[in-house]
Protein backbone atom coordinates (compact mmCIF):
# COMPACT_ATOMS: atom_id res chain seq x y z
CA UNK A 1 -6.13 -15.17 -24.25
CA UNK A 2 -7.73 -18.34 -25.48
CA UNK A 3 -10.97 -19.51 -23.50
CA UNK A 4 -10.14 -22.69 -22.19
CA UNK A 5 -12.12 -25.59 -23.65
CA UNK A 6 -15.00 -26.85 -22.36
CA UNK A 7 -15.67 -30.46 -21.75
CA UNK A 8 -17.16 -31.90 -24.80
CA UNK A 9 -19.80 -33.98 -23.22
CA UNK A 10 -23.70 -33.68 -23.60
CA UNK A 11 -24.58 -30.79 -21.30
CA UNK A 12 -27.32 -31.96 -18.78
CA UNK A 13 -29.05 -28.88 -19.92
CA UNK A 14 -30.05 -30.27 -23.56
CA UNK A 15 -32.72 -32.63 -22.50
CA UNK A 16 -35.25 -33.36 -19.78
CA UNK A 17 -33.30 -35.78 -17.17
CA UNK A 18 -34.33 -38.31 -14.97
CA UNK A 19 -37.65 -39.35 -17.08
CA UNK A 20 -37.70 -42.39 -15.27
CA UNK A 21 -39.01 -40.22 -12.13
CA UNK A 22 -42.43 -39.33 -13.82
CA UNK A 23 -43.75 -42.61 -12.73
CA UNK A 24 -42.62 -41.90 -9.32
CA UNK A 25 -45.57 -38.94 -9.55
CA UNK A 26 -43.25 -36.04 -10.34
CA UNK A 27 -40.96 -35.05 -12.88
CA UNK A 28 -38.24 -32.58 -13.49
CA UNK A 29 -39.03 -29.41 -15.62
CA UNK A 30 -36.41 -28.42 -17.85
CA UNK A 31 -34.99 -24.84 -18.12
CA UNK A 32 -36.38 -23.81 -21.27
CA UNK A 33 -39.70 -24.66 -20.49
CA UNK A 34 -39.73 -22.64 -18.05
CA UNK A 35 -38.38 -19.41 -20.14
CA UNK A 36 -35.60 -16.87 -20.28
CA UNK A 37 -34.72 -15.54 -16.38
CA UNK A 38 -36.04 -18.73 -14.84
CA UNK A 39 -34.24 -21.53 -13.14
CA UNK A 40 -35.29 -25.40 -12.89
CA UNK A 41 -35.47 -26.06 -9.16
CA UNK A 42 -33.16 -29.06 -9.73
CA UNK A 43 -30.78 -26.73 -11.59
CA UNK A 44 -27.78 -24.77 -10.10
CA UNK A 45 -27.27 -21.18 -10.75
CA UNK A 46 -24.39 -20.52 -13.29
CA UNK A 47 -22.71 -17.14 -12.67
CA UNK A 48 -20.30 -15.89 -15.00
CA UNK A 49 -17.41 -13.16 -13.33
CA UNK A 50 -16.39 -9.83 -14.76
CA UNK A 51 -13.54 -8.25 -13.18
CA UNK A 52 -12.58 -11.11 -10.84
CA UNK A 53 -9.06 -9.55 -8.60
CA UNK A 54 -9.98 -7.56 -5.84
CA UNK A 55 -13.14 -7.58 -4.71
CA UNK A 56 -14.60 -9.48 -7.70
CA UNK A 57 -12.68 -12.50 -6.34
CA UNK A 58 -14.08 -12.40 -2.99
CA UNK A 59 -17.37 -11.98 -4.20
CA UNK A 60 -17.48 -15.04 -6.37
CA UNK A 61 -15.99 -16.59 -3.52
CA UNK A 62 -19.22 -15.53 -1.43
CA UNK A 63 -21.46 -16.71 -4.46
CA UNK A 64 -19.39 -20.03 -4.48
CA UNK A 65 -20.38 -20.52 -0.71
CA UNK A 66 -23.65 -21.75 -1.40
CA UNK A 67 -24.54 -25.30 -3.11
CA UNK A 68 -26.58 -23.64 -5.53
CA UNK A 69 -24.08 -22.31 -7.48
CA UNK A 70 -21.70 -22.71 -9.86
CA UNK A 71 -18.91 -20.70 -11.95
CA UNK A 72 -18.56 -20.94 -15.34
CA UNK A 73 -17.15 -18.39 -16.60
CA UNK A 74 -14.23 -15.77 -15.39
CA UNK A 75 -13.26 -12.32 -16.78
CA UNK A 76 -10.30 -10.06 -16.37
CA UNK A 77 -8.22 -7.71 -18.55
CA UNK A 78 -5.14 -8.49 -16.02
CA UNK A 79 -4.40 -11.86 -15.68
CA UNK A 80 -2.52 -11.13 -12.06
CA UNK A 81 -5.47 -9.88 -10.93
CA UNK A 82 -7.56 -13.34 -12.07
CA UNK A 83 -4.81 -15.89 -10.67
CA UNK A 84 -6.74 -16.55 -7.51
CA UNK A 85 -10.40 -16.71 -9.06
CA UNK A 86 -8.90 -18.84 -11.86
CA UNK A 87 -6.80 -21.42 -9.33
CA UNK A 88 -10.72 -21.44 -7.77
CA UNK A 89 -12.46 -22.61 -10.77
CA UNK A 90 -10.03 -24.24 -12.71
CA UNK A 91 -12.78 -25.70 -15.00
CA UNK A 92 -14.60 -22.04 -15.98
CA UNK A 93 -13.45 -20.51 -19.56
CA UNK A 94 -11.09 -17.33 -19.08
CA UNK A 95 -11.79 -14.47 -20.94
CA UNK A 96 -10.23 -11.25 -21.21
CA UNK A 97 -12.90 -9.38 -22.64
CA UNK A 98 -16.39 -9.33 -21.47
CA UNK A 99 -18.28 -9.19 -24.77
CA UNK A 100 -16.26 -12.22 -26.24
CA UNK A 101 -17.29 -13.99 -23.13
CA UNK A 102 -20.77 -12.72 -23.17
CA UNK A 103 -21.21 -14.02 -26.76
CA UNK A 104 -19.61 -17.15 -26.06
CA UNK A 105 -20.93 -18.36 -23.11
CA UNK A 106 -24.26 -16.91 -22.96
CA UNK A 107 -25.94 -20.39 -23.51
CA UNK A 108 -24.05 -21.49 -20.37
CA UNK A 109 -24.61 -18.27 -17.92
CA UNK A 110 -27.08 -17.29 -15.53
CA UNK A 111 -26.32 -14.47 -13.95
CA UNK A 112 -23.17 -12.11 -13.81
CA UNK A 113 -21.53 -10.68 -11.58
CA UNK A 114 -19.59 -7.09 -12.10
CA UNK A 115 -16.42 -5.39 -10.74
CA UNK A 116 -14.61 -3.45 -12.59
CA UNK A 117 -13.67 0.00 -11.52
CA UNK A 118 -16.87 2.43 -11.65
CA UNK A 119 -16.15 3.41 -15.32
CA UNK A 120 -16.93 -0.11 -17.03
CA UNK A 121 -19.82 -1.18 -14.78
CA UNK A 122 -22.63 0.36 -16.37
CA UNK A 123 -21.31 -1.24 -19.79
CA UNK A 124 -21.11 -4.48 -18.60
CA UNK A 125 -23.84 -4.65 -16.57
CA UNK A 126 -26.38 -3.91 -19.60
CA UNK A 127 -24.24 -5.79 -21.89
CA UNK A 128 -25.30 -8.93 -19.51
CA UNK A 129 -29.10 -7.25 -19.11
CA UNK A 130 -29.40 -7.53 -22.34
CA UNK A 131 -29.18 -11.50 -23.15
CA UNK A 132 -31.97 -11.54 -20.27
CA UNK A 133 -29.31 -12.61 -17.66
CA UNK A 134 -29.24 -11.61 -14.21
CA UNK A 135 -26.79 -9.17 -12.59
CA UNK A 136 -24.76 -8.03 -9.14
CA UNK A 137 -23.07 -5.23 -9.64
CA UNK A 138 -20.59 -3.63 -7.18
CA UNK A 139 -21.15 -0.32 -5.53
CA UNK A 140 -21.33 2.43 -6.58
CA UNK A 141 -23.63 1.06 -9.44
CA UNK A 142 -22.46 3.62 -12.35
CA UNK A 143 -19.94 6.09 -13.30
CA UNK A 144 -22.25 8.88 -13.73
CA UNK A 145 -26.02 9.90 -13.28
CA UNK A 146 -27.23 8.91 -16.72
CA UNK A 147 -25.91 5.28 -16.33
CA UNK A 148 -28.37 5.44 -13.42
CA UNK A 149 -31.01 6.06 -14.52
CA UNK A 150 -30.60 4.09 -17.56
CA UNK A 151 -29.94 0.92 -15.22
CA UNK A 152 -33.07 1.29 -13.63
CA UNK A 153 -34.96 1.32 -16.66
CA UNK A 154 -33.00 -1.35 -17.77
CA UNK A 155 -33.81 -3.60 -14.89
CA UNK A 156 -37.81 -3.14 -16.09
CA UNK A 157 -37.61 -3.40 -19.95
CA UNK A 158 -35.47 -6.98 -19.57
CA UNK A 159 -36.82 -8.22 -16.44
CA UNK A 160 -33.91 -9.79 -14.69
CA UNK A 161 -32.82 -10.26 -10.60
CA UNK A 162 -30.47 -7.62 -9.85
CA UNK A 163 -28.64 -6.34 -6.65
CA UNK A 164 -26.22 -3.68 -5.88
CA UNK A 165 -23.35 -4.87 -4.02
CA UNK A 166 -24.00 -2.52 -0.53
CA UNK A 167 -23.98 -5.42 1.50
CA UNK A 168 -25.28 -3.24 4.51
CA UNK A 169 -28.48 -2.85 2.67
CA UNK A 170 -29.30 -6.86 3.66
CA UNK A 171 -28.11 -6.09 7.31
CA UNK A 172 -30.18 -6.39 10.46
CA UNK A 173 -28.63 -2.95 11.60
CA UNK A 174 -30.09 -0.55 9.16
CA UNK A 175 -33.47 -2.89 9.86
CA UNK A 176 -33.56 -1.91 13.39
CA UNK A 177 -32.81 1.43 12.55
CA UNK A 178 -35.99 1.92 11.05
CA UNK A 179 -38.01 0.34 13.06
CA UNK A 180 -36.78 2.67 15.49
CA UNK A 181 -37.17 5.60 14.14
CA UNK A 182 -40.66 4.53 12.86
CA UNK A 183 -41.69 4.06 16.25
CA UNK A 184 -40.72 7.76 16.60
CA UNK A 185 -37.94 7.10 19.35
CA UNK A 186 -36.03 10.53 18.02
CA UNK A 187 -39.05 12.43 16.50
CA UNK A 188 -39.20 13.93 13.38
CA UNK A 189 -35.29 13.01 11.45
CA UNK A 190 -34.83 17.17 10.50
CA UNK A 191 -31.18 16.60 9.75
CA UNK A 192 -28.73 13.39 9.14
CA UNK A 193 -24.77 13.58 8.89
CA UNK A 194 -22.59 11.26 6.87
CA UNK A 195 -18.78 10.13 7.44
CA UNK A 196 -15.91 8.01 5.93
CA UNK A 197 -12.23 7.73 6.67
CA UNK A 198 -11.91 7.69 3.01
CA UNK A 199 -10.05 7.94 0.96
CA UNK A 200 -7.15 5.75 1.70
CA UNK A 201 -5.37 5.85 -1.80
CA UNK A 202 -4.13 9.42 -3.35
CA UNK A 203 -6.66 11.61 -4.22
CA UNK A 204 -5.70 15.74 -4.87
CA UNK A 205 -2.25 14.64 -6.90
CA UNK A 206 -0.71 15.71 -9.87
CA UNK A 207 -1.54 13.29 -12.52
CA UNK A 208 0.77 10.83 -13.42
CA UNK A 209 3.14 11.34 -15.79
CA UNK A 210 5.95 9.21 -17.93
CA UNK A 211 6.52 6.19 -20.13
CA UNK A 212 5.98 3.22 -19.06
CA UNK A 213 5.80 -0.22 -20.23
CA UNK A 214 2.48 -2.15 -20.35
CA UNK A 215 2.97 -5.22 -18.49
CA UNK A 216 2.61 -8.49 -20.81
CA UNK A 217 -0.57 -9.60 -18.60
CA UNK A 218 -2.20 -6.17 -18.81
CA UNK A 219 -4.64 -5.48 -21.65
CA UNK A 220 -4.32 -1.85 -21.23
CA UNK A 221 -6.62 -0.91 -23.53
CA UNK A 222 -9.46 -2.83 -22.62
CA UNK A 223 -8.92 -1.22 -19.24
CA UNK A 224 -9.31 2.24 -20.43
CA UNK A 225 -13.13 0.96 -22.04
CA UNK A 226 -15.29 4.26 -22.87
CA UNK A 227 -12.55 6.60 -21.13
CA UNK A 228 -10.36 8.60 -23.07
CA UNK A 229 -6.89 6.53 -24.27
CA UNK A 230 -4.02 7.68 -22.24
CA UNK A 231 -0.16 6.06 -21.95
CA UNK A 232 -0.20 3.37 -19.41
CA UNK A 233 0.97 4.51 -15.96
CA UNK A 234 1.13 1.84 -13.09
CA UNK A 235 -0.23 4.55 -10.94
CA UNK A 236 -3.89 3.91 -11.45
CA UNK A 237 -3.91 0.17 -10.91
CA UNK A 238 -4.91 -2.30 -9.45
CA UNK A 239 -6.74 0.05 -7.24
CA UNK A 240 -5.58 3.87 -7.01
CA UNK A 241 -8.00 4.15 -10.00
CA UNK A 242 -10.46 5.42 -7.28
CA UNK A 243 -9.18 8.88 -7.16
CA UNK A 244 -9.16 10.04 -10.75
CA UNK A 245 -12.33 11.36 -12.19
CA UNK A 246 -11.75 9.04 -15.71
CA UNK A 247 -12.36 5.75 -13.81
CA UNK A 248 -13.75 6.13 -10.18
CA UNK A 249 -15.88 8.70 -7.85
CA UNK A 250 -13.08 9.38 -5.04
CA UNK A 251 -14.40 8.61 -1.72
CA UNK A 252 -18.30 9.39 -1.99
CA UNK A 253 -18.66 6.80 -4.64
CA UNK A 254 -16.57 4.23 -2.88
CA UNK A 255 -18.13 4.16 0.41
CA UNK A 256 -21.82 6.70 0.32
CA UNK A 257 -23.57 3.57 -0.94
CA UNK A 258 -22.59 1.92 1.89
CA UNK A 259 -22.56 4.63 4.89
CA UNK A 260 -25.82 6.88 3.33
CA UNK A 261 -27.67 3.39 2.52
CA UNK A 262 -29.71 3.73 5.81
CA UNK A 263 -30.48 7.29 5.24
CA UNK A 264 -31.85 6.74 2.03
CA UNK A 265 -33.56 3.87 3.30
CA UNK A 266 -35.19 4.29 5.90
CA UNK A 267 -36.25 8.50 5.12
CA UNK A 268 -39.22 9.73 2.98
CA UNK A 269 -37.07 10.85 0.27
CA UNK A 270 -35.73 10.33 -2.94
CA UNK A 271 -34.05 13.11 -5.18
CA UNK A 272 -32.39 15.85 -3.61
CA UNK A 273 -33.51 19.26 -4.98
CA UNK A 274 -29.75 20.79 -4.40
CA UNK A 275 -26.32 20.09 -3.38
CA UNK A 276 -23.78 21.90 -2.32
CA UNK A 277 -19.78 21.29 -1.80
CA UNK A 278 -17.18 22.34 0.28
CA UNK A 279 -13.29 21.30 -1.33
CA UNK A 280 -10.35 20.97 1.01
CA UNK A 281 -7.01 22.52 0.81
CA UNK A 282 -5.71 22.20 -2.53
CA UNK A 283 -2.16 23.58 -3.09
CA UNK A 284 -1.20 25.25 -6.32
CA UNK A 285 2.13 23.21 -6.82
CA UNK A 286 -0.23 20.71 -8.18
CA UNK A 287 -2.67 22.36 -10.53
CA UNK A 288 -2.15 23.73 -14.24
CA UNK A 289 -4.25 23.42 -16.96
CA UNK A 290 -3.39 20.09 -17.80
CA UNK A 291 -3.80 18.48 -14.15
CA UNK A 292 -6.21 19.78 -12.72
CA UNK A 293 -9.43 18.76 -13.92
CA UNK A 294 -8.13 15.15 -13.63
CA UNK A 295 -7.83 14.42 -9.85
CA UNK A 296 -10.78 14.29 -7.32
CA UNK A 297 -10.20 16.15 -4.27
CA UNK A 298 -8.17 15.11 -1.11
CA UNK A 299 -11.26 15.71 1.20
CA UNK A 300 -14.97 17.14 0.93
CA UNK A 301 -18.05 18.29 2.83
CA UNK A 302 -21.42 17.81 0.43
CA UNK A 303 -24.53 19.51 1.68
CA UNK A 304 -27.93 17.25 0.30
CA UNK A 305 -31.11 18.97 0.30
CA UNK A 306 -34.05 16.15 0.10
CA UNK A 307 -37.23 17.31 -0.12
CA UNK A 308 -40.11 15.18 1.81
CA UNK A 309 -42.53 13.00 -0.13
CA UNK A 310 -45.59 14.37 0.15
CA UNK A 311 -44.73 17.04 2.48
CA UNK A 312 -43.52 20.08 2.91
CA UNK A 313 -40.44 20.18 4.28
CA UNK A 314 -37.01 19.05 3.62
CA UNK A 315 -34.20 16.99 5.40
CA UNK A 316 -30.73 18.24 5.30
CA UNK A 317 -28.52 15.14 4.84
CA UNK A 318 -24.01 16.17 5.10
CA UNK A 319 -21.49 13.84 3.80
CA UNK A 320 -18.03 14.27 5.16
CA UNK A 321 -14.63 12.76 3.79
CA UNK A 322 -11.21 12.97 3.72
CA UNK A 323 -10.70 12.86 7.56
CA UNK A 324 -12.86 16.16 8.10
CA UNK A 325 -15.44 14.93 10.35
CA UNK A 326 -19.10 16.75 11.56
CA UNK A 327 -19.29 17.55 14.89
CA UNK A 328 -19.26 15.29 17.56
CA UNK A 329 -23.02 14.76 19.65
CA UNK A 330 -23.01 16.58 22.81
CA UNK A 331 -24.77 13.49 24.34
CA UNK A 332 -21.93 11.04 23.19
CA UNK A 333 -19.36 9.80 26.23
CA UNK A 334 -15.31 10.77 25.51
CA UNK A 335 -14.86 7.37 25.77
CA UNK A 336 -17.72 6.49 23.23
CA UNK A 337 -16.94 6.00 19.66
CA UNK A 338 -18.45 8.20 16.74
CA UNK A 339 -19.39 5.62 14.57
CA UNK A 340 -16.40 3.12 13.74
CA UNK A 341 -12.98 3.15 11.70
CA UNK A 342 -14.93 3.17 8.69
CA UNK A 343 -17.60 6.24 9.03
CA UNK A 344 -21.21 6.57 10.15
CA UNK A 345 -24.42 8.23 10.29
CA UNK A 346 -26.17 10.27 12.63
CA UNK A 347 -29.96 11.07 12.91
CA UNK A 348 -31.02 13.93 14.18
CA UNK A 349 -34.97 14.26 15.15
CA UNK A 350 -36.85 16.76 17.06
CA UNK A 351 -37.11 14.75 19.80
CA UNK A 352 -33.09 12.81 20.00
CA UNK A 353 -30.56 11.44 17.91
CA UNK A 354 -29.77 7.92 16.27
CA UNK A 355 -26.07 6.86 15.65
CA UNK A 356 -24.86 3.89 13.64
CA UNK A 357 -21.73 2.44 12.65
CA UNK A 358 -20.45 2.14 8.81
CA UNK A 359 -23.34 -0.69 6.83
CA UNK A 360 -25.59 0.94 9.11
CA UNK A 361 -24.09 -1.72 11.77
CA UNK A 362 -25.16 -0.83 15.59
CA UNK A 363 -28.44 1.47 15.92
CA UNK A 364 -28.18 3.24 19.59
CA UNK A 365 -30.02 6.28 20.28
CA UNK A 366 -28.40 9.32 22.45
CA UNK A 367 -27.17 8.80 25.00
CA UNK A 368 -26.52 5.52 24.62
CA UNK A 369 -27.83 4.90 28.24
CA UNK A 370 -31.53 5.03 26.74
CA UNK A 371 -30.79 1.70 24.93
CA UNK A 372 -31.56 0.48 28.56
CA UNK A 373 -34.06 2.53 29.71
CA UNK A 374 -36.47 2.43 26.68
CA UNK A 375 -38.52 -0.30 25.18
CA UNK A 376 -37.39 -0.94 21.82
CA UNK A 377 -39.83 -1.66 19.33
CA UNK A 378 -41.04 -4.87 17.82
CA UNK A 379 -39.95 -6.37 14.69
CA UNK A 380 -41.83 -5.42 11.44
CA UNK A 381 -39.68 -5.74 9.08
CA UNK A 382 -38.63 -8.80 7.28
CA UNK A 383 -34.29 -9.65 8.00
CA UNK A 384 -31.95 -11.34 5.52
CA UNK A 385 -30.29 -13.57 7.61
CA UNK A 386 -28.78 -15.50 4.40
CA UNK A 387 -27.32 -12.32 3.13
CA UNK A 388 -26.71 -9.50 0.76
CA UNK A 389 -24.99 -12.23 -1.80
CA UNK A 390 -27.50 -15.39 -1.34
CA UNK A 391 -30.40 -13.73 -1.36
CA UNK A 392 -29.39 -12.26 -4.94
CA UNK A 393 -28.89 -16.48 -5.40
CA UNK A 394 -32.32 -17.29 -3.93
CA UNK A 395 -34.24 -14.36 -5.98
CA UNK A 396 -32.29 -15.50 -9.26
CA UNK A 397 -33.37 -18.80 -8.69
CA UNK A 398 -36.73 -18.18 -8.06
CA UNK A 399 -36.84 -15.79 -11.32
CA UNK A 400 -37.64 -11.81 -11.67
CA UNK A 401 -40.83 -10.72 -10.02
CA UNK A 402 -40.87 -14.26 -7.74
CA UNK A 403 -38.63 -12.87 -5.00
CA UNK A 404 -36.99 -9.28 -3.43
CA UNK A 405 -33.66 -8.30 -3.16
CA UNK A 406 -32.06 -5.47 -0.84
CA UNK A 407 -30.56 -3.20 -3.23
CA UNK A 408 -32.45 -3.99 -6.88
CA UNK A 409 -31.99 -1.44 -9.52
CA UNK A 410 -35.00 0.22 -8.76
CA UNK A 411 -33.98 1.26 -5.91
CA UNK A 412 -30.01 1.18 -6.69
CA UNK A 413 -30.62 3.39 -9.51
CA UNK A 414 -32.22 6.22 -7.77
CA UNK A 415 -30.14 6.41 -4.89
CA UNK A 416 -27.36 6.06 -6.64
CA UNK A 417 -27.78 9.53 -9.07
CA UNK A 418 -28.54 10.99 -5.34
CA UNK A 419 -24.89 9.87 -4.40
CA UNK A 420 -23.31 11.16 -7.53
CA UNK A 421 -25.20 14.38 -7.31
CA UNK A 422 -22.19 15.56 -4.57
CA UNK A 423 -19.85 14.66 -7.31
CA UNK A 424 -21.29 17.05 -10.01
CA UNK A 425 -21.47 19.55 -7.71
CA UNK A 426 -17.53 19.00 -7.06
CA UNK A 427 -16.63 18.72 -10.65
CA UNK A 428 -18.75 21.84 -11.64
CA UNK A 429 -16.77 23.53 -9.03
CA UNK A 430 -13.36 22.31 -10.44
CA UNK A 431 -14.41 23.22 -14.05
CA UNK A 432 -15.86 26.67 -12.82
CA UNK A 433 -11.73 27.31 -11.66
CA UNK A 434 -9.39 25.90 -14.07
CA UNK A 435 -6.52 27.49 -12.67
CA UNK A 436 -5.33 28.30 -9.85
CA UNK A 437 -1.93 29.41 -10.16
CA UNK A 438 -1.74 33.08 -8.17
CA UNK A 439 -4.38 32.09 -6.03
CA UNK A 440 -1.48 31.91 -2.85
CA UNK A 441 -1.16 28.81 -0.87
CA UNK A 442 -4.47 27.46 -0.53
CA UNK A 443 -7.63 27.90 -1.60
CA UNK A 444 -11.46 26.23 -0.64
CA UNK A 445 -13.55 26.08 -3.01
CA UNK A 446 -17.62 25.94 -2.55
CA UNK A 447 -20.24 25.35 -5.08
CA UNK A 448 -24.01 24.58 -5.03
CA UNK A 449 -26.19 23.27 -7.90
CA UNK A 450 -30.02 23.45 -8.26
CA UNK A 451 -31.28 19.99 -9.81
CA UNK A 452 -34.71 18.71 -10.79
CA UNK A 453 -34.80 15.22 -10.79
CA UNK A 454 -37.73 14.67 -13.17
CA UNK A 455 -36.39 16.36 -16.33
């Protein structure tokens, strides 16, 4: 689709404004004075959208909140998904592909903001890196363990503001949290445990099958990117994408960067050193050798091992999905909840335990009666009470290396690969058993992988 035009007139950005204020004993320094990544004070920031349905539309919207934005530029290879964002910002150039907008518009973005499904992010992200512009990228970051890494690095060699979008990671919650456990209110954390409710779109299927025709608004192709061309199927969009291997992470990538945020967080760890999976019921109807490397599985227990930094010992971290919970704390009430709708986490020390709710919402110790009886601790540790979303804004503003974020890449990166490390032990699994036709009924499948983070 053609960009629309942009207004014609002198952009406030080609020459230094207000000269008539230097008299007044100040003046206003112009953007490229100040150098690539850096913002005038008395400019806005200009964010530019890629993938802009879903939850790219209610992110812009969050970005749009704030008087120190604008956005200038939208992105979407489905204009269905984009009516909203575009209705929004009726004055920012459409695109349809992110490279023709990159190229286009650079002059006139900022900062971008990313989400696509998992398989384009890492593309897109750099792609923006790159021309030195600042990025927010939804969870989970990448695809796959090598666009980790490579994001992390990236964030160094071009010096730009980035953020993760685990919005927990900005909460006062996980804050507390480790505070708390800091002030060694449950000991030494030996163990933690994981849960979602996810996933809540079909995972464990047959894959798709059919002709179909590509809807007029849909640039199919574009939406494939890197992945491997297939026939269109309206089965994967605009958001069962999630459970096929090709284009999402099934429910560990959709909701670990959220739930295992505080885990990572607040522990003395990094890489794990293994992982092992546990794969729920599968039933042959739905496997051959076509299918069944496609599809990620209906539900899964992953086992984490982290070693300690700089000790020696290790912490045993469990991620549950698929509705298969761990067990439920002796200490918790029946009428307590374990964790909320959406999942939790549980620490486990030598001397009590720690729950919280999904975003690492709610810190109470075990029983939750000792909320009461024991002194909590003071605060050390700095909150974020603008938010995940404007303090990306602030830190863009104020230009890489001036100001923190939550969730940068340096510490997105990492934790990330730690997150999709479950994963490859799942798909190693799957590949390991490529058919499982005479198997009977049923079958559970359980795999663990060594890893060594450095190499």
């Amino acid at each position: 689709m053609t960009p629309v035009k942009k207004n014609t007139s002198i952009s406030r950005r080609n020459f230094v404004r207000n000269a008539g204020m230097v008299g007044a004993g100040f003046f206003i320094v112009p953007r490229h004075v100040l150098g690539r990544g850096f913002i005038a004070p008395s400019d806005k920031l200009n964010i530019a959208g890629i993938g802009v349905g879903g939850k790219g539309q209610s992110d812009l919207f969050e970005f749009a909140k704030s008087t120190k934005v604008n956005i200038v530029a939208l992105c979407d290879v489905d204009d269905r998904q984009a009516v909203k964002s575009r209705e929004a910002n009726p004055k920012a150039p459409y695109y349809k592909d992110f490279r023709e907008m990159l190229a286009k518009e650079k002059n006139n973005i900022d900062a971008v903001s990313i989400s696509t499904p998992d398989h384009t992010h890492a593309i897109a992200t750099l792609s923006a890196m790159q021309l030195g512009k600042h990025v927010y990228t939804q969870k989970p970051l990448t695809h796959n363990i090598y666009e980790a890494r490579t994001l992390a690095q990236a964030e160094q060699k071009y010096k730009v503001v980035t953020q993760m979008g685990n919005q927990g990671g900005s909460g006062d919650g996980v804050r507390k949290a480790k505070e708390m456990i800091d002030a060694g209110m449950i000991g030494e954390v030996t163990e933690a445990k994981a849960w979602t409710n996810r996933p809540v779109w079909p995972q464990g299927i047959p894959t798709p099958t059919g002709k179909h025709d590509i809807p007029a608004e849909l640039d199919w192709d574009l939406w494939q990117g890197p992945a491997k061309a297939i026939d269109y199927n309206p089965a994967y969009l605009p958001f069962n994408w999630r459970g096929w291997w090709a284009y999402g992470t099934g429910a560990l990538g959709d909701m670990a960067c959220h739930i295992m945020d505080p885990i990572f967080r607040i522990l003395p760890i990094d890489y794990p050193d293994a992982a092992e999976c546990s794969v729920a019921t599968i039933w042959k109807e739905m496997w051959n050798d076509t299918q069944n490397l496609d599809a990620c599985p209906p539900a899964s227990i992953i086992h984490l091992n982290y070693p300690v930094k700089n000790e020696k010992r290790s912490i045993k971290v469990s991620w549950h999905d698929g509705g298969l919970l761990p067990e439920r704390p002796d200490e918790l009430l029946p009428e307590e909840e374990f964790g909320n709708w959406d999942g939790g986490v549980l620490f486990i020390g030598t001397k009590g335990k720690l729950l919280l709710d999904c975003y690492g919402a709610n810190p109470r110790l075990l029983p939750t009666k000792l909320m009461k009886e024991k002194k909590m601790p003071e605060e050390k540790i700095k909150r974020v009470p603008e938010g995940h979303y404007l303090q990306w804004v602030n830190a863009c503003i104020a230009g890489y290396g001036n100001a923190t974020t939550s969730s940068p890449f340096s510490y997105a990166g990492p934790f990330t690969e730690s997150i999709l490390m479950g994963n490859l032990a799942i798909r190693s699994w799957m590949l390991k058993n490529p058919n499982l036709k005479g198997w009977g009924d049923k079958y559970l499948g359980r795999k663990k992988l060594l890893w060594d983070a450095k190499i």
